[in-house]
Structures are given as structure tokens and as C-alpha cells.
PDB file of N, CA and C in Angstrom:
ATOM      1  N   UNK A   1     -12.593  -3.861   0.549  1.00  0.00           N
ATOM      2  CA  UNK A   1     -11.742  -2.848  -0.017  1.00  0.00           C
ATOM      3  C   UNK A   1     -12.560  -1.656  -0.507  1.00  0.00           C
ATOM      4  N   UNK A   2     -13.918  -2.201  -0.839  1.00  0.00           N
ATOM      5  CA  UNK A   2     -14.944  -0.834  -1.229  1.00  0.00           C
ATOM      6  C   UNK A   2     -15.035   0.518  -0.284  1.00  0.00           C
ATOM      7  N   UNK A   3     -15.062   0.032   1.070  1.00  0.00           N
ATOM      8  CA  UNK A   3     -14.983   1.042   1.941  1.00  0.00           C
ATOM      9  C   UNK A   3     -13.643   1.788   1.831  1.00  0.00           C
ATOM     10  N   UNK A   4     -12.745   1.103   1.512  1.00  0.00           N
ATOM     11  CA  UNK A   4     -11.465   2.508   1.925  1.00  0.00           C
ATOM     12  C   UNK A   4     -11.093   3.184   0.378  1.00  0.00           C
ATOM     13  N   UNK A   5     -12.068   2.717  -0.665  1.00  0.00           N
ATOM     14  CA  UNK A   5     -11.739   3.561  -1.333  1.00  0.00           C
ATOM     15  C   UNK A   5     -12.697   4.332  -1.340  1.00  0.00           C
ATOM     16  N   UNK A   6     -13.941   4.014  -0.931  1.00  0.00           N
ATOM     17  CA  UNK A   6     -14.959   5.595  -0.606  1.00  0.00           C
ATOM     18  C   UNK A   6     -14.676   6.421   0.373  1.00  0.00           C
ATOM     19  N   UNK A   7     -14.007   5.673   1.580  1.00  0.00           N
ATOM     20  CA  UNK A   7     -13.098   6.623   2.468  1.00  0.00           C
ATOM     21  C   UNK A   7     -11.778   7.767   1.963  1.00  0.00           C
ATOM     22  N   UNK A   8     -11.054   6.908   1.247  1.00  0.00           N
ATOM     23  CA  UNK A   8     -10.037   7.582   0.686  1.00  0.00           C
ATOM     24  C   UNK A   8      -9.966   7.211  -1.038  1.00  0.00           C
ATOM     25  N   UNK A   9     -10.590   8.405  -1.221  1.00  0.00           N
ATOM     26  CA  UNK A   9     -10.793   8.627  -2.912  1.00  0.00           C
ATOM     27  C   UNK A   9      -8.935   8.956  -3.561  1.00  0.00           C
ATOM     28  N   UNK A  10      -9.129   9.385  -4.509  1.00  0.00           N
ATOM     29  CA  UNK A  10      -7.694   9.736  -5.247  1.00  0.00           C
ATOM     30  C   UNK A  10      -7.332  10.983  -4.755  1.00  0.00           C
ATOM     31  N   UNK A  11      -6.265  10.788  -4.436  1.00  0.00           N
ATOM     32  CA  UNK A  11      -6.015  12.612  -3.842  1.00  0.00           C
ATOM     33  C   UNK A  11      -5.521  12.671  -2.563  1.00  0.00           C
ATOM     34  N   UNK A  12      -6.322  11.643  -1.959  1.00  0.00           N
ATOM     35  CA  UNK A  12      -6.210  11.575  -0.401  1.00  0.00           C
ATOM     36  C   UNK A  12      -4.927  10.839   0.167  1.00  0.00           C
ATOM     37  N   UNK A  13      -4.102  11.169   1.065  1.00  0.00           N
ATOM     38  CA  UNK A  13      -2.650  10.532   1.405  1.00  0.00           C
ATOM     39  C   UNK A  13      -2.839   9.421   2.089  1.00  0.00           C
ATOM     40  N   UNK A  14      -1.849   8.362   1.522  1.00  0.00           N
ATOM     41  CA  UNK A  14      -1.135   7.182   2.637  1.00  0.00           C
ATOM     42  C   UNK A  14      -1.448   7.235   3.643  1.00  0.00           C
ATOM     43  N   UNK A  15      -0.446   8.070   3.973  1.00  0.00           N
ATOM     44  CA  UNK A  15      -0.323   8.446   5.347  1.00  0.00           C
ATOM     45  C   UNK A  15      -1.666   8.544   6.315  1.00  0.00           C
ATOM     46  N   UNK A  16      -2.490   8.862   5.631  1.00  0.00           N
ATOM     47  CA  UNK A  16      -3.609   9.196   6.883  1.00  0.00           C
ATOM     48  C   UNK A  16      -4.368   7.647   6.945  1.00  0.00           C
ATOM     49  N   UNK A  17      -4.292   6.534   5.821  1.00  0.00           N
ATOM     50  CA  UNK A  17      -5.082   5.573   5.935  1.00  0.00           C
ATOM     51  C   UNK A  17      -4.040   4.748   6.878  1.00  0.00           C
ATOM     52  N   UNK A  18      -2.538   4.790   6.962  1.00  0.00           N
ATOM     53  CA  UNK A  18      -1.836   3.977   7.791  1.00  0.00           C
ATOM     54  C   UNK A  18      -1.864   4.736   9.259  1.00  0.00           C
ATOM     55  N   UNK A  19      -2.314   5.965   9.746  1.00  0.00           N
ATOM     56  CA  UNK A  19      -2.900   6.261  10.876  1.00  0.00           C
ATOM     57  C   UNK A  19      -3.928   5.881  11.451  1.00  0.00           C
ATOM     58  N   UNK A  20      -5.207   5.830  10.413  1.00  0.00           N
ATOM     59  CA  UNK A  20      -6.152   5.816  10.923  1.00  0.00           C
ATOM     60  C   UNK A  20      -6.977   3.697  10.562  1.00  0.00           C
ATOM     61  N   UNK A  21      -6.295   3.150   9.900  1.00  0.00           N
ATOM     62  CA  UNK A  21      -6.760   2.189   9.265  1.00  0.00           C
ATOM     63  C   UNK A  21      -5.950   0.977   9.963  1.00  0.00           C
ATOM     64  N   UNK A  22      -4.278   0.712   9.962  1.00  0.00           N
ATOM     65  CA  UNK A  22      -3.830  -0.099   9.576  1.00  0.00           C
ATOM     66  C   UNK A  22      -4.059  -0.741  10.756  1.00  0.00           C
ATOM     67  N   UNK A  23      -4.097  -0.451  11.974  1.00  0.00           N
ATOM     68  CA  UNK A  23      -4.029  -1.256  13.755  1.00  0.00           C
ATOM     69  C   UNK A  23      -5.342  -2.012  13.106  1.00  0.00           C
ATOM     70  N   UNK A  24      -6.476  -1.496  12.864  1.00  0.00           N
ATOM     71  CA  UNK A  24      -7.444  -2.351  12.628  1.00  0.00           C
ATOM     72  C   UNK A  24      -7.379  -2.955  11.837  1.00  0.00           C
ATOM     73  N   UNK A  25      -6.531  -2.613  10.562  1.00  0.00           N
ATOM     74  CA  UNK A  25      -6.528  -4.063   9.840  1.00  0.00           C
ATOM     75  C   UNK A  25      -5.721  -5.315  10.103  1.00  0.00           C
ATOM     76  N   UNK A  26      -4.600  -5.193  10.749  1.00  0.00           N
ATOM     77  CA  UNK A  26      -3.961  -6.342  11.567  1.00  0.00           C
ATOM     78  C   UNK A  26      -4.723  -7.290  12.628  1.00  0.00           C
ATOM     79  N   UNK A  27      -5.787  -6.681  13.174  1.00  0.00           N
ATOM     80  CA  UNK A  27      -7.374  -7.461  13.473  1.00  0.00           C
ATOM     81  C   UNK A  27      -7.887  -8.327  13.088  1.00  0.00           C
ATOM     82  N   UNK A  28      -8.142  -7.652  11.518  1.00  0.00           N
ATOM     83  CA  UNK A  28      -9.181  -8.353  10.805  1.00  0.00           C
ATOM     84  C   UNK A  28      -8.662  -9.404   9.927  1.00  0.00           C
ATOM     85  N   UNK A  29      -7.619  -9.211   9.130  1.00  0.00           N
ATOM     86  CA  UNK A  29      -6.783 -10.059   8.704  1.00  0.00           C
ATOM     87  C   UNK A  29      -5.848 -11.494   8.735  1.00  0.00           C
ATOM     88  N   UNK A  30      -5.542 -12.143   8.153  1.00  0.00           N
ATOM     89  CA  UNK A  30      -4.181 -12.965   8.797  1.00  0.00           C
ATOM     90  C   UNK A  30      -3.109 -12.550   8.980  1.00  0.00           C
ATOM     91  N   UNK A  31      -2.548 -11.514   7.771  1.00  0.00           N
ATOM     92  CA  UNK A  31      -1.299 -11.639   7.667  1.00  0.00           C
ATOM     93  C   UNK A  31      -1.201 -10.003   7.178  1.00  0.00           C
ATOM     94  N   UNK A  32      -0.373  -9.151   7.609  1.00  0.00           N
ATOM     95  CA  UNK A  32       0.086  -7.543   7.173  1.00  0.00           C
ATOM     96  C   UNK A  32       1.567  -7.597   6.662  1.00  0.00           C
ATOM     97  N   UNK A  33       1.768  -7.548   5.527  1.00  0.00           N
ATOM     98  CA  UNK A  33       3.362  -7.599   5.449  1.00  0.00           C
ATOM     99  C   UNK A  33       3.994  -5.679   5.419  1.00  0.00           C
ATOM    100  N   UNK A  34       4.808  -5.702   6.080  1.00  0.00           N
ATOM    101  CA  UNK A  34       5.659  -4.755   5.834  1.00  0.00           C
ATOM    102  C   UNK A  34       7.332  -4.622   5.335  1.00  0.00           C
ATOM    103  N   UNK A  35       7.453  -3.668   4.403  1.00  0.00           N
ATOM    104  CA  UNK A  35       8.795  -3.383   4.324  1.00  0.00           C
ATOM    105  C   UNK A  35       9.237  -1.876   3.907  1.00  0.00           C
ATOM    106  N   UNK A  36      10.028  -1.925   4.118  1.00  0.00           N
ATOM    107  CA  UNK A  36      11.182  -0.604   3.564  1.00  0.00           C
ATOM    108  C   UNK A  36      11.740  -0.764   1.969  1.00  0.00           C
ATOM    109  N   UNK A  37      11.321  -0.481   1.419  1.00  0.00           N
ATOM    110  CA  UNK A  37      12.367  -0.349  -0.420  1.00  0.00           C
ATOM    111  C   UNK A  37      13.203   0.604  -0.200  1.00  0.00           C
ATOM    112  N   UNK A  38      14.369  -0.111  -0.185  1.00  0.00           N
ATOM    113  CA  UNK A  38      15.667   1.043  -0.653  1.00  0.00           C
ATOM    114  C   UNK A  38      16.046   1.106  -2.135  1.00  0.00           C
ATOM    115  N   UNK A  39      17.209   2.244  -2.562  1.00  0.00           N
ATOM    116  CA  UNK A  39      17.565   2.301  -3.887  1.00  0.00           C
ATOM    117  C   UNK A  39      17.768   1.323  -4.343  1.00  0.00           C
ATOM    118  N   UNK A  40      17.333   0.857  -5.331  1.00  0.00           N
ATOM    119  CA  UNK A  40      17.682  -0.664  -6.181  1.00  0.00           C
ATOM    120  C   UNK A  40      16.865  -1.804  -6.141  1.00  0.00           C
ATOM    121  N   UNK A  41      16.044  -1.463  -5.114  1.00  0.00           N
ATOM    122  CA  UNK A  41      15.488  -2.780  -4.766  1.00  0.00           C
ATOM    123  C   UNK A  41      14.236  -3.175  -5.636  1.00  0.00           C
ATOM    124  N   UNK A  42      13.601  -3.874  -5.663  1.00  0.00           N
ATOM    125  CA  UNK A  42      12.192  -4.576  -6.817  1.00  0.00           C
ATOM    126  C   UNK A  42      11.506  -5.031  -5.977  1.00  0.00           C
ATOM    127  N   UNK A  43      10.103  -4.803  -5.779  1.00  0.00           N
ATOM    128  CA  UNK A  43       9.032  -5.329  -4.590  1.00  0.00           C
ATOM    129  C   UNK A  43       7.970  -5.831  -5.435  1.00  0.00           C
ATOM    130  N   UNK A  44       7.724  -6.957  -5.533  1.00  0.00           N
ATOM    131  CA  UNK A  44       6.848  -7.416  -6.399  1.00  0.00           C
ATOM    132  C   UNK A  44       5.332  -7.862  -5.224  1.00  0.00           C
ATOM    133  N   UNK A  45       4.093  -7.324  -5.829  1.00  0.00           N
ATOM    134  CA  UNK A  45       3.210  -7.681  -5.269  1.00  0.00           C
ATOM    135  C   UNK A  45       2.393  -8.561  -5.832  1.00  0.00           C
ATOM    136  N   UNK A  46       2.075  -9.741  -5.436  1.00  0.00           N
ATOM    137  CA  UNK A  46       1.121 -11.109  -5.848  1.00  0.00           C
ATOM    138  C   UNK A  46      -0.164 -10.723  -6.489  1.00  0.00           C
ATOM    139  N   UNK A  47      -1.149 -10.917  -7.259  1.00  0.00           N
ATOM    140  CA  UNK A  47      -2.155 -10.935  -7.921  1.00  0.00           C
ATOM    141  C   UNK A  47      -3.313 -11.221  -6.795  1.00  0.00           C
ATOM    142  N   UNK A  48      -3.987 -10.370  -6.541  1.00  0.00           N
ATOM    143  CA  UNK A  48      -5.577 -10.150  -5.532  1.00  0.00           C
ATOM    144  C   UNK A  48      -5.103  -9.819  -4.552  1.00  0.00           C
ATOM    145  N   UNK A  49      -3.230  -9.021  -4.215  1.00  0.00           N
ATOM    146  CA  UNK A  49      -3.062  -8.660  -2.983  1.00  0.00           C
ATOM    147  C   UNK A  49      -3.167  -7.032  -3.500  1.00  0.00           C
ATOM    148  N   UNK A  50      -3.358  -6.422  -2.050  1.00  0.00           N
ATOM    149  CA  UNK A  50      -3.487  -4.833  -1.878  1.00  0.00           C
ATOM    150  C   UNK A  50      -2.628  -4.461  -1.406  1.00  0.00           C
ATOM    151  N   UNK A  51      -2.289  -3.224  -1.998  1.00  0.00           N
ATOM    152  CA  UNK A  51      -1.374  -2.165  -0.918  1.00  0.00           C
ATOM    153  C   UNK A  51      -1.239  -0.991  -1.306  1.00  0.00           C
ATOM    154  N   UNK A  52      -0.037  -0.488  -0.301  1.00  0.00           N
ATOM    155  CA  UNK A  52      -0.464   1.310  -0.264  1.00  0.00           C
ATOM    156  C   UNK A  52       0.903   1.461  -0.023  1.00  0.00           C
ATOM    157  N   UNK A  53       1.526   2.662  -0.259  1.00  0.00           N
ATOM    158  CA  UNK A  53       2.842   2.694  -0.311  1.00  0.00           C
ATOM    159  C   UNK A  53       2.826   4.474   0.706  1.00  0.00           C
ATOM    160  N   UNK A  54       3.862   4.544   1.055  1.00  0.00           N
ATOM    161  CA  UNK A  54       4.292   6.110   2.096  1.00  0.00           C
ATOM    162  C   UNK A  54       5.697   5.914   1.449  1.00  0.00           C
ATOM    163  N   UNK A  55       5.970   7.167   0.666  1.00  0.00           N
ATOM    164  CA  UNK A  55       7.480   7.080   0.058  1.00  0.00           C
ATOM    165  C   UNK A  55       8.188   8.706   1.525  1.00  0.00           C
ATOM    166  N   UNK A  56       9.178   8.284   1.599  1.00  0.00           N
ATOM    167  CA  UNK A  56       9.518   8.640   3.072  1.00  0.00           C
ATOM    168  C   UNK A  56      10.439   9.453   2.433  1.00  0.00           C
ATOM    169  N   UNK A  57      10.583   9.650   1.535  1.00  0.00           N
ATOM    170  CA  UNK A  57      11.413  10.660   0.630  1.00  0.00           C
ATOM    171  C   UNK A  57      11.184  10.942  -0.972  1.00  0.00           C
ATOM    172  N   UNK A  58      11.865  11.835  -1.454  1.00  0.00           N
ATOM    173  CA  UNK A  58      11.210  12.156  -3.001  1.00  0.00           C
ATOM    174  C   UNK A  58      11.590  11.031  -3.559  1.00  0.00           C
ATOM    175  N   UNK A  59      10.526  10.327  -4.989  1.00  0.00           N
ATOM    176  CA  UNK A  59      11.463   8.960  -5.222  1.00  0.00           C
ATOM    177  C   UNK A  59      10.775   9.403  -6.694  1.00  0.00           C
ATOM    178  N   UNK A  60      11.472   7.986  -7.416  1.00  0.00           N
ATOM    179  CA  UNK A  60      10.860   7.963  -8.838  1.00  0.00           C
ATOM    180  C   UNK A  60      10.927   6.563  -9.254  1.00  0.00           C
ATOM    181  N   UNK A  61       9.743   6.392  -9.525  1.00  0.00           N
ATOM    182  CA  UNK A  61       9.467   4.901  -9.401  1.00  0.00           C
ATOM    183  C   UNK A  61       8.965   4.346 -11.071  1.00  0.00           C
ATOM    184  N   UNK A  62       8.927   3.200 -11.118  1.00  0.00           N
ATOM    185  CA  UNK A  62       8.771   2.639 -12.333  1.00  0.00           C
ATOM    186  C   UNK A  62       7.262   1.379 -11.962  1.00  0.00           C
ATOM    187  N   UNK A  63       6.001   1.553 -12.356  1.00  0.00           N
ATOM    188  CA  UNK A  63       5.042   0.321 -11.570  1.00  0.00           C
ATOM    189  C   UNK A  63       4.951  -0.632 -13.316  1.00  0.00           C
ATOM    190  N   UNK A  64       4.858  -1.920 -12.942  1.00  0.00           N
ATOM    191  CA  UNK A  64       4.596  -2.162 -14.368  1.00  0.00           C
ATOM    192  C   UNK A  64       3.716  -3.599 -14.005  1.00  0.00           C
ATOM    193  N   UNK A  65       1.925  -3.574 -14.834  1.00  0.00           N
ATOM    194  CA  UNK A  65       1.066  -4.473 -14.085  1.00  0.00           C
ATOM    195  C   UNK A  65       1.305  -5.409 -14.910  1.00  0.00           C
ATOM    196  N   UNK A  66       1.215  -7.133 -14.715  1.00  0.00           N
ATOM    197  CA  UNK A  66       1.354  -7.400 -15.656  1.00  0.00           C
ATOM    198  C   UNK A  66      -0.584  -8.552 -15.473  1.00  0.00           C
ATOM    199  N   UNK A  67      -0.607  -8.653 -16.923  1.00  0.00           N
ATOM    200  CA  UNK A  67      -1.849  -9.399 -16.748  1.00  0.00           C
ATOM    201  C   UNK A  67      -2.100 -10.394 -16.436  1.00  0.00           C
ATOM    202  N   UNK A  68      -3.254 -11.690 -16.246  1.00  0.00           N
ATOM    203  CA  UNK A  68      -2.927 -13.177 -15.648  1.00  0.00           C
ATOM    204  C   UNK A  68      -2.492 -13.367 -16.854  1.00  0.00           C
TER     205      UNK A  68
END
């Protein structure tokens, strides 16, 4: 994960790491999950998993981490 954040520092868009990144990470990996969040919905992500989000429209979101 060290590399793609020296690749893509803060600032830098989604979008260009799911162009240029994601085919190869379905490679290297087991498993890539994808989905769509619509209005209402709650996406909870597991503890030591990663991700990256492309909001496909203006949104307003609520993130809340919680600790072990």
C-alpha cells in the first residue's frame, strides 16, 4: 500500500488510480469487491481492508472510524 500512496499523495483523484491501478490489482490479489452506494445506503468496511471511493455525483457523506 506504501507505493500507491507515494504514487498518489492527497490531492490526487480516484479516478486516475482506478485507471491506471485497479486491472493490476485484480492480478495480484484474491478478491476486489465492488459496489455502487445509493441514497440511504451504509457500506461498512472491515478492519486492515483498503479502499478508494469515485463519488459519480455531488454527495455528502458521513465516515465514522471506529477503533479495535
Amino acid at each position: 500500500m506504501r507505493e500507491y500512496l507515494d504514487k498518489y499523495f492527497i490531492g490526487t483523484h480516484a479516478r486516475d488510480w482506478f485507471a491506471n491501478e485497479l486491472e493490476d490489482l485484480t492480478q495480484r490479489v484474491e478478491k476486489v469487491y465492488e459496489c455502487v452506494q445509493e441514497a440511504g445506503d451504509i457500506v461498512f468496511i472491515p478492519v486492515a481492508f483498503s479502499h478508494v471511493v469515485v463519488n459519480l455525483s455531488e454527495v455528502m457523506g458521513l465516515v465514522i472510524e471506529r477503533n479495535r
